[in-house]
Structures are given as structure tokens and as C-alpha cells.
PDB file of N, CA and C in Angstrom:
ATOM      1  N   UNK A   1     -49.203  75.314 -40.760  1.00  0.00           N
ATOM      2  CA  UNK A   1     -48.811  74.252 -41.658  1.00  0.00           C
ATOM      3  C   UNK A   1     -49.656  74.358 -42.918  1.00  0.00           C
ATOM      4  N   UNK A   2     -49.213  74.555 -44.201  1.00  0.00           N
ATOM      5  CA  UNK A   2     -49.903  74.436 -45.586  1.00  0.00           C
ATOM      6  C   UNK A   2     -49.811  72.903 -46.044  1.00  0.00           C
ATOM      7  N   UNK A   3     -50.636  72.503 -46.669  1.00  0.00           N
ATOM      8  CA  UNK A   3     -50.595  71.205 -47.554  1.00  0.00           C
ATOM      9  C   UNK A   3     -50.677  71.348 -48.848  1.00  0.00           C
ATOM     10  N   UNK A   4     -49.202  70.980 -49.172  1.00  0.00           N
ATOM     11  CA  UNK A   4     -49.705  71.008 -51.075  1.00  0.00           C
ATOM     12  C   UNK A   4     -48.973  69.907 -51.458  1.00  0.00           C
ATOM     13  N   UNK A   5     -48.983  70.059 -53.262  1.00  0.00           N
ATOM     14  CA  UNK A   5     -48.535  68.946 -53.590  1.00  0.00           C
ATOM     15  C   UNK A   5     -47.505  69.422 -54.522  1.00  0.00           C
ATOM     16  N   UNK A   6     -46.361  68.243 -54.458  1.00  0.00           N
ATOM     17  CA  UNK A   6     -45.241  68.596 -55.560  1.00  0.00           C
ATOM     18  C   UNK A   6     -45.031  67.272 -56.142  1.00  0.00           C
ATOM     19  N   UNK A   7     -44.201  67.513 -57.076  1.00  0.00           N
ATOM     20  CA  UNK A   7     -43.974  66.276 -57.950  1.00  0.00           C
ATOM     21  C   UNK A   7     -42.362  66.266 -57.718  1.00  0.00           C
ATOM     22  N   UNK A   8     -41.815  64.486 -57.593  1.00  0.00           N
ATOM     23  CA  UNK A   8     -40.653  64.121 -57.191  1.00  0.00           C
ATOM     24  C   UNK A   8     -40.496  63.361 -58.216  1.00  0.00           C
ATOM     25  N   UNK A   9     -39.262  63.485 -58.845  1.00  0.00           N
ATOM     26  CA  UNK A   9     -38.304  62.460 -59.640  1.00  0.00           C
ATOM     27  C   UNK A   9     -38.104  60.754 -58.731  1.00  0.00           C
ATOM     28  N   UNK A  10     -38.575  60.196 -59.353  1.00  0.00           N
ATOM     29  CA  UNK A  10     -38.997  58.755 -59.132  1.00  0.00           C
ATOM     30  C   UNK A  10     -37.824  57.962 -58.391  1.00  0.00           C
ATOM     31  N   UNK A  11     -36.815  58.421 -58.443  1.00  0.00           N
ATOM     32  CA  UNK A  11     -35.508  57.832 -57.979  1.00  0.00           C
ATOM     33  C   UNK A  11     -35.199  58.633 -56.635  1.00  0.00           C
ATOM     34  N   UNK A  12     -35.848  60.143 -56.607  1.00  0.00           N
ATOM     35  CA  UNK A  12     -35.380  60.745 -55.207  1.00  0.00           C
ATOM     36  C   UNK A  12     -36.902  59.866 -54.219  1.00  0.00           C
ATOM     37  N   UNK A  13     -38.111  59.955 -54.969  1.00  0.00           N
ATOM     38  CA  UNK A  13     -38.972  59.521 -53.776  1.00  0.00           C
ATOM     39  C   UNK A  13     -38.532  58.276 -53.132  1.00  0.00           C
ATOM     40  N   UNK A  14     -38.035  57.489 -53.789  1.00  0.00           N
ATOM     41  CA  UNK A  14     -37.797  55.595 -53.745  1.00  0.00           C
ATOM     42  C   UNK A  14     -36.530  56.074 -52.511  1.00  0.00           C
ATOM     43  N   UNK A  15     -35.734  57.177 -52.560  1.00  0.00           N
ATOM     44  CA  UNK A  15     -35.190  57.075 -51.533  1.00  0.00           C
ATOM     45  C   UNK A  15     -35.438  57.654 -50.123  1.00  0.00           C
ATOM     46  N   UNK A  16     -36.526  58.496 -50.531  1.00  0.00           N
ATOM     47  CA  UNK A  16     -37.281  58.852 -49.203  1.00  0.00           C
ATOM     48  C   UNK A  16     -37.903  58.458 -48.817  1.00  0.00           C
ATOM     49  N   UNK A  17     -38.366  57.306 -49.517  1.00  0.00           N
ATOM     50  CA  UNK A  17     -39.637  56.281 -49.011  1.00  0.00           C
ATOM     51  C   UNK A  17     -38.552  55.191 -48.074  1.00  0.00           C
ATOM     52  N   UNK A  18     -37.564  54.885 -48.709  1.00  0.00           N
ATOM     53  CA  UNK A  18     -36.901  53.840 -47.733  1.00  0.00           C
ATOM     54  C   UNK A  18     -36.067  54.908 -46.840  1.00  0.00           C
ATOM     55  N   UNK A  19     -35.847  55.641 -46.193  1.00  0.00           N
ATOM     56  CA  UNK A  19     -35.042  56.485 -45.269  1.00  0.00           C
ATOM     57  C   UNK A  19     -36.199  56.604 -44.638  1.00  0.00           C
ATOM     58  N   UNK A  20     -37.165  57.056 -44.663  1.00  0.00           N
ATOM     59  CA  UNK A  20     -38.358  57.115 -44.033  1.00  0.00           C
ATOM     60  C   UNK A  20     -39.060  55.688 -42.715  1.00  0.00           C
ATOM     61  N   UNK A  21     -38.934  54.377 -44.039  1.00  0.00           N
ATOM     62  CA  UNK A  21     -39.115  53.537 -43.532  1.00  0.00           C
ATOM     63  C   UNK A  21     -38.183  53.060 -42.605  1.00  0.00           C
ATOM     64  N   UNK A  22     -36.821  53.266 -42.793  1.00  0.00           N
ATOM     65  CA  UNK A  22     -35.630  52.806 -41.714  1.00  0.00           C
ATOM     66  C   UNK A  22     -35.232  53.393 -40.385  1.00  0.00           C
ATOM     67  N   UNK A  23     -35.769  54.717 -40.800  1.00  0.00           N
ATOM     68  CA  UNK A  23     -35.895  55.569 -39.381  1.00  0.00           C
ATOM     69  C   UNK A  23     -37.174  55.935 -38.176  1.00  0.00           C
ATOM     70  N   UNK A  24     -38.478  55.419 -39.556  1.00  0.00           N
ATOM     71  CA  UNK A  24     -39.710  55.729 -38.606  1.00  0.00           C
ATOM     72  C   UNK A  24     -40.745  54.262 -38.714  1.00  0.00           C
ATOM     73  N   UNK A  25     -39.800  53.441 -39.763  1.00  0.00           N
ATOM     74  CA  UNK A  25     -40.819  51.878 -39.946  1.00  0.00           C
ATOM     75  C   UNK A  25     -42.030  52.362 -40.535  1.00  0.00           C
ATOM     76  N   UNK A  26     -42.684  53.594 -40.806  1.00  0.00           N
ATOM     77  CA  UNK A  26     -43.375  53.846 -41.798  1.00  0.00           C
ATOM     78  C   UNK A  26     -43.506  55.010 -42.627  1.00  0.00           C
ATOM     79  N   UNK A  27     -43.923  54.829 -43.403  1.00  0.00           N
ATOM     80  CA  UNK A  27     -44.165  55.816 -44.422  1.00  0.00           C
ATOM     81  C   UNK A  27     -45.094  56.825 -44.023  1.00  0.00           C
ATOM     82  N   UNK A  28     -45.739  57.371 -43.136  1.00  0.00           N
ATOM     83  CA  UNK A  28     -46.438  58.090 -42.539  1.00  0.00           C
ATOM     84  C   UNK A  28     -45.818  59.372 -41.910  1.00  0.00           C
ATOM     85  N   UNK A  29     -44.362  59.455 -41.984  1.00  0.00           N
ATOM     86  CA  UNK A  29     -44.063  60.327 -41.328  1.00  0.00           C
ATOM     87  C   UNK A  29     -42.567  61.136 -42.474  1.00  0.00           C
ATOM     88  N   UNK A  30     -43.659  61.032 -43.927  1.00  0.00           N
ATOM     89  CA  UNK A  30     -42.399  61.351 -45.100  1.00  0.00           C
ATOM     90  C   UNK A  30     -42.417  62.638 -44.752  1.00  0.00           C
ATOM     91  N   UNK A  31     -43.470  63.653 -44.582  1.00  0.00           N
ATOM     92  CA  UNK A  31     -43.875  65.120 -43.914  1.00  0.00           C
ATOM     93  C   UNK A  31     -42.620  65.281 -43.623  1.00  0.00           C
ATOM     94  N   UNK A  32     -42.396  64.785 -42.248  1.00  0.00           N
ATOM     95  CA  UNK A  32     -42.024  64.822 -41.535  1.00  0.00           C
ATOM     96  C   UNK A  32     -40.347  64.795 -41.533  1.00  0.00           C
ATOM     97  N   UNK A  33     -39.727  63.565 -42.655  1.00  0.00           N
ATOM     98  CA  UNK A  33     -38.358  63.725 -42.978  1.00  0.00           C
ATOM     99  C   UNK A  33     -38.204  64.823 -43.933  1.00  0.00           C
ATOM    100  N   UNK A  34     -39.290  65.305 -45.044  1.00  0.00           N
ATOM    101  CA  UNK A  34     -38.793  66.203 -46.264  1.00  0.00           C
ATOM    102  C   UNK A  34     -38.976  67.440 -45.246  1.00  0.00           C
ATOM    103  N   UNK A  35     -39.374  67.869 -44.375  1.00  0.00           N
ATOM    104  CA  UNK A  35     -39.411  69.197 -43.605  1.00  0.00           C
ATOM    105  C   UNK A  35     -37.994  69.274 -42.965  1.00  0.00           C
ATOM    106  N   UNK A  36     -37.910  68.362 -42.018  1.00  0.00           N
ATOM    107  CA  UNK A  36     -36.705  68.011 -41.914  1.00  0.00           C
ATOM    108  C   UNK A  36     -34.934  68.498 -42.679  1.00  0.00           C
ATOM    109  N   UNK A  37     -35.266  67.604 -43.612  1.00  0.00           N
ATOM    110  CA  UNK A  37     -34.232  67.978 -44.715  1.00  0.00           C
ATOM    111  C   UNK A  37     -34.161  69.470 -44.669  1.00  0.00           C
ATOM    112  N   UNK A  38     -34.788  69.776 -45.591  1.00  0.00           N
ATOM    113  CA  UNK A  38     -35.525  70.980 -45.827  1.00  0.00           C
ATOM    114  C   UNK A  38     -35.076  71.973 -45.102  1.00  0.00           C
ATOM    115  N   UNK A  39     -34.711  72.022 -43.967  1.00  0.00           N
ATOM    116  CA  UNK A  39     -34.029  73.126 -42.835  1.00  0.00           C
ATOM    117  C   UNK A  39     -33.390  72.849 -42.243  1.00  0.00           C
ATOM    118  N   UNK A  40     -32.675  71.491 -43.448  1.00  0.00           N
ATOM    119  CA  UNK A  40     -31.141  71.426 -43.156  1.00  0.00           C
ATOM    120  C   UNK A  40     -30.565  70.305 -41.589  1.00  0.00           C
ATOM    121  N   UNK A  41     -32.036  69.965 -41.325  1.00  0.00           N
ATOM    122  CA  UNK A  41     -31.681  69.141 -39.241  1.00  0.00           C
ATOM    123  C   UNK A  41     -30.947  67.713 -40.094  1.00  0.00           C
ATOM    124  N   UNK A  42     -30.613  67.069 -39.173  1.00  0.00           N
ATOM    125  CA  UNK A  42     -29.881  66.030 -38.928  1.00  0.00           C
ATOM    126  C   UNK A  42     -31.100  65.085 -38.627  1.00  0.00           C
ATOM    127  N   UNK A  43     -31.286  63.704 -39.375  1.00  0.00           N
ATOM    128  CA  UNK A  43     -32.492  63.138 -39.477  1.00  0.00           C
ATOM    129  C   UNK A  43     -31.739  61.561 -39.341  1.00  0.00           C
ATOM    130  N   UNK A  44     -32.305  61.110 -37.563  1.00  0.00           N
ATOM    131  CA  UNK A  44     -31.549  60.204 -37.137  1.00  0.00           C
ATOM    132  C   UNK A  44     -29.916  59.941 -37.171  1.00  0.00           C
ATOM    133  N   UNK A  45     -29.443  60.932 -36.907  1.00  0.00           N
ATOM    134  CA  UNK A  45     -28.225  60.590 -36.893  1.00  0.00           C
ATOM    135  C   UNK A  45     -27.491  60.973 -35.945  1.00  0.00           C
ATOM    136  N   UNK A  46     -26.414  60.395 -35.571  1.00  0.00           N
ATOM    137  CA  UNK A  46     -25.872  60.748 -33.993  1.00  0.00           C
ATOM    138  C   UNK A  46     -24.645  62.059 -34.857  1.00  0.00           C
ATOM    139  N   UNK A  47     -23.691  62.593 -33.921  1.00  0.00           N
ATOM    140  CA  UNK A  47     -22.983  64.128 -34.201  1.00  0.00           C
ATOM    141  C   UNK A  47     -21.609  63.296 -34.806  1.00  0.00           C
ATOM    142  N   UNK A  48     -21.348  62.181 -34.978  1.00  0.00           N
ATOM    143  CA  UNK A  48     -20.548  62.030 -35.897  1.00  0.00           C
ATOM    144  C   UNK A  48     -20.845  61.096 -37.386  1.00  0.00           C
ATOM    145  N   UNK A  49     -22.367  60.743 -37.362  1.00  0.00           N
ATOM    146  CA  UNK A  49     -22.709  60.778 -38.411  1.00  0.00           C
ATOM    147  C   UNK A  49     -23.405  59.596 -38.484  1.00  0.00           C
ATOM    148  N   UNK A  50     -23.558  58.712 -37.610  1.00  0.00           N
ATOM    149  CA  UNK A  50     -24.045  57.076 -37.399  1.00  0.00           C
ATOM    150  C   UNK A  50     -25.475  57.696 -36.708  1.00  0.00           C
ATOM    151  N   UNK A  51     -26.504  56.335 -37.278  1.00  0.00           N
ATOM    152  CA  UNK A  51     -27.295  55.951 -37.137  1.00  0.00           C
ATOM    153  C   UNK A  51     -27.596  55.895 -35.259  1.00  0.00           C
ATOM    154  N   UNK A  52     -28.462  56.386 -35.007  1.00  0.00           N
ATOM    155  CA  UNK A  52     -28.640  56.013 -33.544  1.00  0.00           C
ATOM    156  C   UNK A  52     -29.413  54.238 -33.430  1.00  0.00           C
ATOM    157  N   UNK A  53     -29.670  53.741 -32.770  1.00  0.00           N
ATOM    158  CA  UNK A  53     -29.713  52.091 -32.972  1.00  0.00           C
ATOM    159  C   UNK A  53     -30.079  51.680 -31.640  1.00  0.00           C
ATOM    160  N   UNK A  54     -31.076  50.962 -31.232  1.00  0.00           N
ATOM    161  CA  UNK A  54     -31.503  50.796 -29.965  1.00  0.00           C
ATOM    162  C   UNK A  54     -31.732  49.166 -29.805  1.00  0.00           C
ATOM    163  N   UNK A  55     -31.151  48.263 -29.519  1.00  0.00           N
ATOM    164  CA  UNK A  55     -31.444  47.080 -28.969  1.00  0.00           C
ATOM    165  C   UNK A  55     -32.339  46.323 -28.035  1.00  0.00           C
ATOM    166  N   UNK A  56     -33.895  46.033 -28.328  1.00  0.00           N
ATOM    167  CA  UNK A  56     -34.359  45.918 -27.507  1.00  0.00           C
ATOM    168  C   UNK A  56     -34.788  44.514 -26.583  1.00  0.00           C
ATOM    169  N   UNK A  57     -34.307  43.479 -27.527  1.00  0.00           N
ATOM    170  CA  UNK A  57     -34.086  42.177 -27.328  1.00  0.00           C
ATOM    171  C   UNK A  57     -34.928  41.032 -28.153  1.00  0.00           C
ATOM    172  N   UNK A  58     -36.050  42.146 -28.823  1.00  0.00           N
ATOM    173  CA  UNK A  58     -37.326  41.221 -29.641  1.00  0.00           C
ATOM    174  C   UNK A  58     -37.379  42.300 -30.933  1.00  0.00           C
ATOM    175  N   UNK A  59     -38.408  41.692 -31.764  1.00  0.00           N
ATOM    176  CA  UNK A  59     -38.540  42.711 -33.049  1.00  0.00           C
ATOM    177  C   UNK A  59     -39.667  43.366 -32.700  1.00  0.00           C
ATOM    178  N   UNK A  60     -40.042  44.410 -33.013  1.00  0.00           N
ATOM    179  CA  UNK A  60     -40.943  45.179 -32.697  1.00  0.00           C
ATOM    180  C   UNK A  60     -41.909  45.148 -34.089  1.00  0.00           C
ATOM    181  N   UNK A  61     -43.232  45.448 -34.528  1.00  0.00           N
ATOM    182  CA  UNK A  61     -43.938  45.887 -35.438  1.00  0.00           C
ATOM    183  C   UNK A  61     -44.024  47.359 -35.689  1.00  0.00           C
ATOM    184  N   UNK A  62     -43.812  48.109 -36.420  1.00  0.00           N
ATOM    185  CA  UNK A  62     -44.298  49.315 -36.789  1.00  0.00           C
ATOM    186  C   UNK A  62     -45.758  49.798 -35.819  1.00  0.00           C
ATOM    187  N   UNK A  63     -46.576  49.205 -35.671  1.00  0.00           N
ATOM    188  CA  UNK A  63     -47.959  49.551 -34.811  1.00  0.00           C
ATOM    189  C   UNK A  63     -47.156  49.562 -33.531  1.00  0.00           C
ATOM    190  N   UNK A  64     -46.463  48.551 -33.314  1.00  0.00           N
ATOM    191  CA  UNK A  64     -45.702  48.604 -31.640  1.00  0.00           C
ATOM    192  C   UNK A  64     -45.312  49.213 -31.353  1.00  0.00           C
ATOM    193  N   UNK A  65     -43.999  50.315 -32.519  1.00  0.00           N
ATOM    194  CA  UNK A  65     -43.005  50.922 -31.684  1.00  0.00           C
ATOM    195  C   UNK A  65     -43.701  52.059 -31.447  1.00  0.00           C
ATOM    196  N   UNK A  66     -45.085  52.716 -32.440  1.00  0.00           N
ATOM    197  CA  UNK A  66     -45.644  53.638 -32.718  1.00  0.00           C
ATOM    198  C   UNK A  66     -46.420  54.096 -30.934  1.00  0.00           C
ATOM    199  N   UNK A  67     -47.029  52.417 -30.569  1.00  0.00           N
ATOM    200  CA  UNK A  67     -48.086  52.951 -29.492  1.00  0.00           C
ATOM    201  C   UNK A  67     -47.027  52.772 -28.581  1.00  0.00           C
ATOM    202  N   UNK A  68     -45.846  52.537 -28.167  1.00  0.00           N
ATOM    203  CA  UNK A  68     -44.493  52.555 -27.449  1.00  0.00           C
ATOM    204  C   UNK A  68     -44.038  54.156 -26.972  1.00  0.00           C
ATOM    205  N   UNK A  69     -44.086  54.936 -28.178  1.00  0.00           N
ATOM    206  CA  UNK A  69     -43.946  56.082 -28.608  1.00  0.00           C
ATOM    207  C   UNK A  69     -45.256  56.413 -27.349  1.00  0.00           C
ATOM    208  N   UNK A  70     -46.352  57.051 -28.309  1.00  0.00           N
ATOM    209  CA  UNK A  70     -47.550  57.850 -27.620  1.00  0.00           C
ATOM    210  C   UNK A  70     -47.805  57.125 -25.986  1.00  0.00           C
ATOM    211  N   UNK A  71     -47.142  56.323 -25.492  1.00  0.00           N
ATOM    212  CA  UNK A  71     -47.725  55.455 -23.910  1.00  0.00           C
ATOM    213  C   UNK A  71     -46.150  56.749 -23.340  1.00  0.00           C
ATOM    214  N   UNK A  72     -44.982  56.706 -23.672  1.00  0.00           N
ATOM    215  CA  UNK A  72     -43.996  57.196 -23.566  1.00  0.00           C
ATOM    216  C   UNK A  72     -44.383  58.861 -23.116  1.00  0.00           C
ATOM    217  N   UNK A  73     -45.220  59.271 -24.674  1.00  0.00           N
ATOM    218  CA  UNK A  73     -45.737  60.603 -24.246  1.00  0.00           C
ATOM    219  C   UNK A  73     -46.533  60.557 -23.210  1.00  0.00           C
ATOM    220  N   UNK A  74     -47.240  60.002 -22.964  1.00  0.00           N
ATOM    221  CA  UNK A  74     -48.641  60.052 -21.999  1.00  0.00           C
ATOM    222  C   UNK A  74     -48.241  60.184 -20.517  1.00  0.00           C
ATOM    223  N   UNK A  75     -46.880  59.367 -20.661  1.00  0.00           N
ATOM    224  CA  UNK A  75     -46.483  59.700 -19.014  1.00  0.00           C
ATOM    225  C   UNK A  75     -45.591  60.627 -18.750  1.00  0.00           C
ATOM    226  N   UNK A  76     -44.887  61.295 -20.204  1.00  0.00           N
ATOM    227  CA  UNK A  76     -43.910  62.629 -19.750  1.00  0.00           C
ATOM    228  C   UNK A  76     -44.936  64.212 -19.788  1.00  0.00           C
ATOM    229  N   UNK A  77     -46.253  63.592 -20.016  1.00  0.00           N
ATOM    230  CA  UNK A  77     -46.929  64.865 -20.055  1.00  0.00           C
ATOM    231  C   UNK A  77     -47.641  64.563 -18.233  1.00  0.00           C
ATOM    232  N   UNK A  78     -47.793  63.356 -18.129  1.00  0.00           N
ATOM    233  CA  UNK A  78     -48.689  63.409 -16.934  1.00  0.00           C
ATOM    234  C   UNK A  78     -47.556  63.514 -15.809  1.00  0.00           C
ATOM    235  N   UNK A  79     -46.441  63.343 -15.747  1.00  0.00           N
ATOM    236  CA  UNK A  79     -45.346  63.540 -15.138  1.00  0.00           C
ATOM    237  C   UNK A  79     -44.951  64.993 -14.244  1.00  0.00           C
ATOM    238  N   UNK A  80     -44.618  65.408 -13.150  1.00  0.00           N
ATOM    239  CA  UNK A  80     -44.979  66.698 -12.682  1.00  0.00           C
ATOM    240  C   UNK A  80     -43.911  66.470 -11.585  1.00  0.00           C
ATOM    241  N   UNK A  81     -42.986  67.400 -11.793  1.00  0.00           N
ATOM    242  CA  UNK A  81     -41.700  67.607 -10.894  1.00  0.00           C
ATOM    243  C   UNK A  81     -42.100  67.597  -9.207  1.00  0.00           C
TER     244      UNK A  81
END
């Protein structure tokens, strides 16, 4: 992985900043959508073109869904057929 820096036209970042936020609730994982793009993947979206969407009955915080996430990993790694 290299780290550099580029410069974005002010109207494309504003929309990667909110696609970012709607799919990951934060901005922490822009890397992560412009790589994405970038080689062309499909970024949250189901095979006919909608949003995948999960109902969970309460609102979640960004910190929540995050440590939701890594507790998720912790048991598919400690997990053993």
C-alpha cells in the first residue's frame, strides 16, 4: 500500500464524502471507497443496482456499528469447523 496525496475538484470530494458516510457512517474509510471505485467493484450495492439495507430495530451510532463489525470478526476468526 503507498500513501500519497492528490487534489480533488471540490464538488467530486463533497460526493465522496457523503457516499462514504451513507455506506460506512464515516469518513474514515474514503481509502477505502476511492480504491474501490478505482478497480471498477461495486460499492454497496446489490447485482441489480439497490442499496443493500439492513433493519435492525434501533439506530445505531457510527462507534456502534464499527465495534459490531470487529466483535463479528473476532468470532469468525476464533471460529473452527
Amino acid at each position: 500500500m503507498v500513501k500519497t496525496t492528490i487534489v480533488l475538484d471540490d464538488e467530486l470530494y463533497r460526493k465522496l464524502v457523503k457516499e462514504a458516510l451513507d455506506k460506512y457512517g464515516t469518513t474514515r474509510k474514503l481509502s477505502l471507497l476511492i480504491n474501490q471505485k478505482l478497480r471498477g467493484e461495486k460499492t454497496g450495492e446489490t447485482q441489480n443496482g439497490e442499496r443493500l439495507r439492513m433493519k435492525l430495530g434501533r439506530d445505531l451510532k457510527p462507534e456502534e456499528i464499527e465495534k459490531l463489525i470487529e466483535d463479528g470478526w473476532r468470532e469468525v476468526i476464533r471460529w473452527k469447523p
